[in-house]
Protein backbone atom coordinates (compact mmCIF):
# COMPACT_ATOMS: atom_id res chain seq x y z
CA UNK A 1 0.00 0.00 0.00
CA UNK A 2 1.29 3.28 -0.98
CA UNK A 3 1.55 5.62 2.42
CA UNK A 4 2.59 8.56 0.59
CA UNK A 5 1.28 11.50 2.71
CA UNK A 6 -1.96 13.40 1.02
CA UNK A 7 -2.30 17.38 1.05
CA UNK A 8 -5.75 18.67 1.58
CA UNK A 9 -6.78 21.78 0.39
CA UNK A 10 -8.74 23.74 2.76
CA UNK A 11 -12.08 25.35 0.71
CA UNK A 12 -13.94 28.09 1.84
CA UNK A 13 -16.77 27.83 3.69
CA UNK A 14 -19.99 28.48 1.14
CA UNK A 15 -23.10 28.11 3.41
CA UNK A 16 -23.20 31.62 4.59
CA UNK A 17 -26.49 32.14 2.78
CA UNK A 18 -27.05 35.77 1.47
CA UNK A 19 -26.04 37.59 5.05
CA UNK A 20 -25.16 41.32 4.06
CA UNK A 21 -22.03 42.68 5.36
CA UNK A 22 -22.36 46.14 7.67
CA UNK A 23 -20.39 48.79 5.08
CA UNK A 24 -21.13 51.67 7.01
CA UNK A 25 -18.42 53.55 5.82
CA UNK A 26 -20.34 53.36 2.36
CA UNK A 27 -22.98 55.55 2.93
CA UNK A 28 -21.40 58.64 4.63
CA UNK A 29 -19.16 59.00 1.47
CA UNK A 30 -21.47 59.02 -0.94
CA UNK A 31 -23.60 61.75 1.44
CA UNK A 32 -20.56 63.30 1.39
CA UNK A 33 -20.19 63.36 -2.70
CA UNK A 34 -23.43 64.19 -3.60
CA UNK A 35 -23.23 67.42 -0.90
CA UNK A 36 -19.79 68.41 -2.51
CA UNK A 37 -21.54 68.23 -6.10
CA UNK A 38 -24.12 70.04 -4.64
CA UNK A 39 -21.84 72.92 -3.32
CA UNK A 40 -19.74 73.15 -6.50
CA UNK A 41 -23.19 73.37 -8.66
CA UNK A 42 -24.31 76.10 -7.10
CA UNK A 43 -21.44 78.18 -6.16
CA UNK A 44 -20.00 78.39 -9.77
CA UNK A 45 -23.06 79.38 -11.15
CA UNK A 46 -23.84 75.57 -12.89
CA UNK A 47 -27.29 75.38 -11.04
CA UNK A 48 -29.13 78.77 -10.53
CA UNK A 49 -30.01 79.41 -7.06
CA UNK A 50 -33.68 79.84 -8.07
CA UNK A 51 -33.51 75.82 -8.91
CA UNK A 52 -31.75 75.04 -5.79
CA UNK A 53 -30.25 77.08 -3.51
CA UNK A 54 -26.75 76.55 -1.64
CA UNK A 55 -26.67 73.72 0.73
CA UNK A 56 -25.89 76.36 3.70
CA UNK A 57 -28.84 78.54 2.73
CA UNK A 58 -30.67 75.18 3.88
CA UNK A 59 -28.78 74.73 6.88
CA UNK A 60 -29.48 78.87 7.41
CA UNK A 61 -33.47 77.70 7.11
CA UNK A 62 -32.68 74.69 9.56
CA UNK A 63 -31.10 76.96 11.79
CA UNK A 64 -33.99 79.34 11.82
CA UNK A 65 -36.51 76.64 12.17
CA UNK A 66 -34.46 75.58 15.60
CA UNK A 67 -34.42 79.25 17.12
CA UNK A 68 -37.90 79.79 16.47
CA UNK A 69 -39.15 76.41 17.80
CA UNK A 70 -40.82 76.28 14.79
CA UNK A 71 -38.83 72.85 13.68
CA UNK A 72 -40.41 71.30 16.77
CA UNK A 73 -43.52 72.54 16.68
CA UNK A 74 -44.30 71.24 12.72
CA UNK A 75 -42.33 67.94 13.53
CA UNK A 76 -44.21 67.47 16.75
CA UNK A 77 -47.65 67.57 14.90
CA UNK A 78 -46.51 65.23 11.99
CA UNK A 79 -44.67 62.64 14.49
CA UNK A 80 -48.10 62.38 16.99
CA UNK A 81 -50.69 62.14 14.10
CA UNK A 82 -48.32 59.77 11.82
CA UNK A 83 -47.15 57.55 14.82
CA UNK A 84 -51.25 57.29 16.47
CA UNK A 85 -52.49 56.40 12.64
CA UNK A 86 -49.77 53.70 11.79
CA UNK A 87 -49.72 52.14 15.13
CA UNK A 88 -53.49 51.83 14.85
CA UNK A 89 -53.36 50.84 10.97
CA UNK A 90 -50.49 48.28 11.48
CA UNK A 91 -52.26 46.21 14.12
CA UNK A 92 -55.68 46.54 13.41
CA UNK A 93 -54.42 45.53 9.67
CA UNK A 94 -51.96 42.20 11.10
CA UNK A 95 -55.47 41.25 13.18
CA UNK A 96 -57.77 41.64 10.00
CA UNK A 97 -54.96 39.54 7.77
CA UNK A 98 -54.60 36.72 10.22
CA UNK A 99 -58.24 36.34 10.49
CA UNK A 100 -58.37 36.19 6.32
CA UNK A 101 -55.42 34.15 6.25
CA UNK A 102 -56.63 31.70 8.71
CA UNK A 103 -60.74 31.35 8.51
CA UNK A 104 -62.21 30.01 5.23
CA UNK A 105 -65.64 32.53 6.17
CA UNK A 106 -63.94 35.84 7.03
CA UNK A 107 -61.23 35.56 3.83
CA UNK A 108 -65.08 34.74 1.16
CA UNK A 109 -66.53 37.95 3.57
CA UNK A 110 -63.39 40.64 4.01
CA UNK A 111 -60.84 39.36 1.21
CA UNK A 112 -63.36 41.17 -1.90
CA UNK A 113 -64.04 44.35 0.02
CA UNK A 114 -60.28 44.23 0.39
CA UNK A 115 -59.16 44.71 -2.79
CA UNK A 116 -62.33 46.74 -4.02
CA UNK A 117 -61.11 49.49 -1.46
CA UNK A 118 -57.38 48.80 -1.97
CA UNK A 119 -56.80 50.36 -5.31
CA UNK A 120 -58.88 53.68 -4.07
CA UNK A 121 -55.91 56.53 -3.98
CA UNK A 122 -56.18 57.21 -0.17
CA UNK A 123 -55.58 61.13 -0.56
CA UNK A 124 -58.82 61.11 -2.72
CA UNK A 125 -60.66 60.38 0.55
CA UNK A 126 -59.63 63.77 2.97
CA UNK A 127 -62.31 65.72 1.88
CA UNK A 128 -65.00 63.11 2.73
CA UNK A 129 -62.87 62.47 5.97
CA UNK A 130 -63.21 66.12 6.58
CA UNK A 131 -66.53 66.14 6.53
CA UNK A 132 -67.05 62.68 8.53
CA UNK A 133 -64.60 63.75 10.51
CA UNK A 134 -63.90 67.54 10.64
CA UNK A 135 -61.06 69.34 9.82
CA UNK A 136 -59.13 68.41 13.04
CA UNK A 137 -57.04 65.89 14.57
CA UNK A 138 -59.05 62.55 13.92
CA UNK A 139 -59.96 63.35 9.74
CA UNK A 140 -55.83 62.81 9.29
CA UNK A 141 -55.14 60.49 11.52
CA UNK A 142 -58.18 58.46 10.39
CA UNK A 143 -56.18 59.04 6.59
CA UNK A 144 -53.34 57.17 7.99
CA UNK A 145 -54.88 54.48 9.38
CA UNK A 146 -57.14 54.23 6.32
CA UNK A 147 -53.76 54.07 4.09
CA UNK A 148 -51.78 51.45 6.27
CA UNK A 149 -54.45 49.30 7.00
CA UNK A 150 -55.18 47.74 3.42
CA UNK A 151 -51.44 47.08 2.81
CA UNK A 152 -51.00 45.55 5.80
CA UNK A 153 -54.27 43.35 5.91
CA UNK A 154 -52.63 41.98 2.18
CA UNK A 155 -49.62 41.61 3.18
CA UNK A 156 -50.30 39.77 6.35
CA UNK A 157 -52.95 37.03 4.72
CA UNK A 158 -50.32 36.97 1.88
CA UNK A 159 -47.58 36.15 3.90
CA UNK A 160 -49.93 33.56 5.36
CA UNK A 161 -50.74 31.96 2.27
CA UNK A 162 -46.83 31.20 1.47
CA UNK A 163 -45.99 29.44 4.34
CA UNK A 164 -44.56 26.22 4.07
CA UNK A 165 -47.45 23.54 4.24
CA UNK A 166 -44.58 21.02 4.99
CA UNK A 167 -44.33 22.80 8.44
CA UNK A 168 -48.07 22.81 8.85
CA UNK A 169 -48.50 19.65 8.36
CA UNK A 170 -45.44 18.77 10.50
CA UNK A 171 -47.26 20.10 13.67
CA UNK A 172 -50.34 18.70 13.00
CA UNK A 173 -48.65 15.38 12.34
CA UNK A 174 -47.31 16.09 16.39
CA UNK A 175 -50.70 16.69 17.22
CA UNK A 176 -49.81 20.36 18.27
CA UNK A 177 -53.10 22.03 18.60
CA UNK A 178 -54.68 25.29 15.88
CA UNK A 179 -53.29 27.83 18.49
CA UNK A 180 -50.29 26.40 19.25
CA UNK A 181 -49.61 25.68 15.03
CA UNK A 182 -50.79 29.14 15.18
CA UNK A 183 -48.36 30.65 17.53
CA UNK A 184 -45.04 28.44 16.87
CA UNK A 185 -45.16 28.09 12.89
CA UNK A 186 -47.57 30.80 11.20
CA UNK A 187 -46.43 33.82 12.87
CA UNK A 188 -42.70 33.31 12.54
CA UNK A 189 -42.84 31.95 8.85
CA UNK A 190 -45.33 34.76 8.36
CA UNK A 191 -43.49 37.69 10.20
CA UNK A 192 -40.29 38.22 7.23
CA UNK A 193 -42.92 39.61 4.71
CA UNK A 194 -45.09 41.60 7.35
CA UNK A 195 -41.94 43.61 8.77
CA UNK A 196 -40.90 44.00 5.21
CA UNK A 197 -44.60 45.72 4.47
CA UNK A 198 -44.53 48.04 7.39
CA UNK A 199 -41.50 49.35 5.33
CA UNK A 200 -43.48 50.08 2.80
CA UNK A 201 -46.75 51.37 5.06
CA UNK A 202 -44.47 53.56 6.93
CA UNK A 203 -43.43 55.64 3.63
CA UNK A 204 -47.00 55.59 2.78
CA UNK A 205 -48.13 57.10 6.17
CA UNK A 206 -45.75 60.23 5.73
CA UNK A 207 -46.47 60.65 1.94
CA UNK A 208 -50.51 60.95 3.49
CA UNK A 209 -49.96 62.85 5.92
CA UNK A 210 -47.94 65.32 4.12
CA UNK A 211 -50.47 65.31 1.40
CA UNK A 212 -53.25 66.18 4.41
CA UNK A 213 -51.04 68.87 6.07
CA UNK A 214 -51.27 70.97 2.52
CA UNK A 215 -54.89 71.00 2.94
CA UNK A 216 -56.28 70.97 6.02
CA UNK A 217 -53.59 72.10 8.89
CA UNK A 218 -51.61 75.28 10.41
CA UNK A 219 -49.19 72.85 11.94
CA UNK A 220 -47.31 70.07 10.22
CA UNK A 221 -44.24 69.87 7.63
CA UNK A 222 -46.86 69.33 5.17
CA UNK A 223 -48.13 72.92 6.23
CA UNK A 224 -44.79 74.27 6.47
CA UNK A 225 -43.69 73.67 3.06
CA UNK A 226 -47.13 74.63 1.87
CA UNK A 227 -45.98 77.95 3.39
CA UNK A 228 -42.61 77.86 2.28
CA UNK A 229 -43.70 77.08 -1.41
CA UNK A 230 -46.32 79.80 -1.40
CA UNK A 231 -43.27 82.42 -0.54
CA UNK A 232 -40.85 80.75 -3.25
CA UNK A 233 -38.87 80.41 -0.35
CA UNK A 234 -36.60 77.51 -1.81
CA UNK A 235 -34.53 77.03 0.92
CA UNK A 236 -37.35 76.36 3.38
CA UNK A 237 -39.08 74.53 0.96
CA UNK A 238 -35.47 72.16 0.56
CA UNK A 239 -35.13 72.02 4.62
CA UNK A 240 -39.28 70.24 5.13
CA UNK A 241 -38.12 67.94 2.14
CA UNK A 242 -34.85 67.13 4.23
CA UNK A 243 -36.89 66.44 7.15
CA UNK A 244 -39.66 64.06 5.73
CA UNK A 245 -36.57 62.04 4.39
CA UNK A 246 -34.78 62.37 7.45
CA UNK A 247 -38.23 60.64 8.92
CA UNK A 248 -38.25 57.98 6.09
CA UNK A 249 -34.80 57.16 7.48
CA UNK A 250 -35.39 56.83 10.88
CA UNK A 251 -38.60 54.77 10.41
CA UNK A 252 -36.63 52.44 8.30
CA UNK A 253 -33.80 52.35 10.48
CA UNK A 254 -36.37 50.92 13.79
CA UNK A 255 -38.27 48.64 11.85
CA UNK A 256 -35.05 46.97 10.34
CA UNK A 257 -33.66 46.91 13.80
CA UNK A 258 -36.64 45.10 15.01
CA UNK A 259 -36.38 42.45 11.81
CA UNK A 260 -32.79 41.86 13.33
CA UNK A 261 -34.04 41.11 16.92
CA UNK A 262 -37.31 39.67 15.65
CA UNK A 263 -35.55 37.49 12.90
CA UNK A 264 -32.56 36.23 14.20
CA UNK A 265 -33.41 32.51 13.13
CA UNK A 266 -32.62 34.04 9.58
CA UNK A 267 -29.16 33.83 9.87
């Protein structure tokens, strides 16, 4: 027998799956670039200042808007109606699509009314909330619970639908009762694509209430750049637009940190 001594070569290890590395670094520079193109634009004259002004006329308007309190006092408004109507949206909408996910009679009932109301554009519907409602508080917070709650109610009974009948099946074959199958395989299979919707229900809840602040409020960054754009004033106009992306950012930034606690199986 030949003992000759056999060299292994040691292969990388390929079962990571598709886990994103965390390039912060990535993002600051490119901020970074697209400010200094910015700056360059408009100070040699390339962009005209009544197109966009110089990025520290904007931070002038931010500055402003923190002296005068007005910055908190817009924001303040936005954050309280846009954080009561998508709390309310979001879980009345996750109860509504587990019911039509998981009971034959409520999805032949709810599931048609559904998408009949779905494709309705939601901003269509503030002047008959107005008058339901008034022209107060609960007419635009209504609007944003009326706007998150159909997305969520199909993405819930969606998510529903693809989970893995294997795993179903699996528990029943255990004899694990409806709650438990419930509780221990549907909502965790079911929870990837309902996190990933609030996403998308969170971006729709600003873009409403935005939209409603331009009609019907004094207070609100919708209001405020109504103002601003009614006095050309560009720069105040650019600094509300900074802020509702600023929002977007932060709301996207909580609900992926709660995929990452929620969703740790994942990895």
């Amino acid at each position: 027998m030949d003992n000759k001594k056999i060299n292994y070569t040691p292969i990388r290890f390929r079962g990571g799956g598709f886990h994103h590395k965390n390039n912060y670094w990535i993002s600051p520079i490119v901020f970074i670039t697209l400010l200094t193109l910015w700056h360059l634009g408009t100070t040699s004259g390339f962009i005209s200042n009544l197109v966009l002004p110089k990025p520290i006329e904007v931070a002038i308007a931010f500055h402003d808007l923190h002296i005068t309190g007005d910055l908190y006092l817009h924001l303040g408004a936005s954050l309280s109606r846009l954080s009561l109507g998508w709390t309310l949206g979001t879980i009345l909408g996750i109860i509504l699509g587990f019911a039509i996910g998981l009971f034959s009679t409520i999805r032949s009932g709810l599931a048609p009314i559904v998408a009949a109301i779905f494709p309705v554009p939601k901003i269509a519907l503030l002047p008959l909330f107005i008058i339901w409602f008034g022209i107060g508080e609960l007419s635009k917070v209504n609007l944003i619970l009326f706007g998150t709650l159909f997305p969520t109610i199909i993405a819930t009974y969606g998510a529903i639908d693809n989970v893995d009948r294997s795993l179903i099946r699996m528990g029943q074959s255990f004899n694990l009762s409806w709650i438990s199958i419930a509780r221990k395989i549907i909502l965790p299979a079911s929870l990837p694509a309902i996190l990933s919707s609030m996403r998308i229900t969170a971006a729709i809840a600003i873009i409403l209430i935005v939209a409603a602040e331009l009609i019907a409020a004094e207070k609100g960054i919708g209001a405020y750049i109504q103002m601003a754009g009614s006095l050309f004033a560009i720069d105040r106009l650019l600094a509300g637009i900074i802020i509702l992306s600023c929002l977007g950012l932060i709301a996207n930034w909580i609900i992926g940190f709660a995929e990452r606690k929620m969703l740790k199986w994942r990895n």
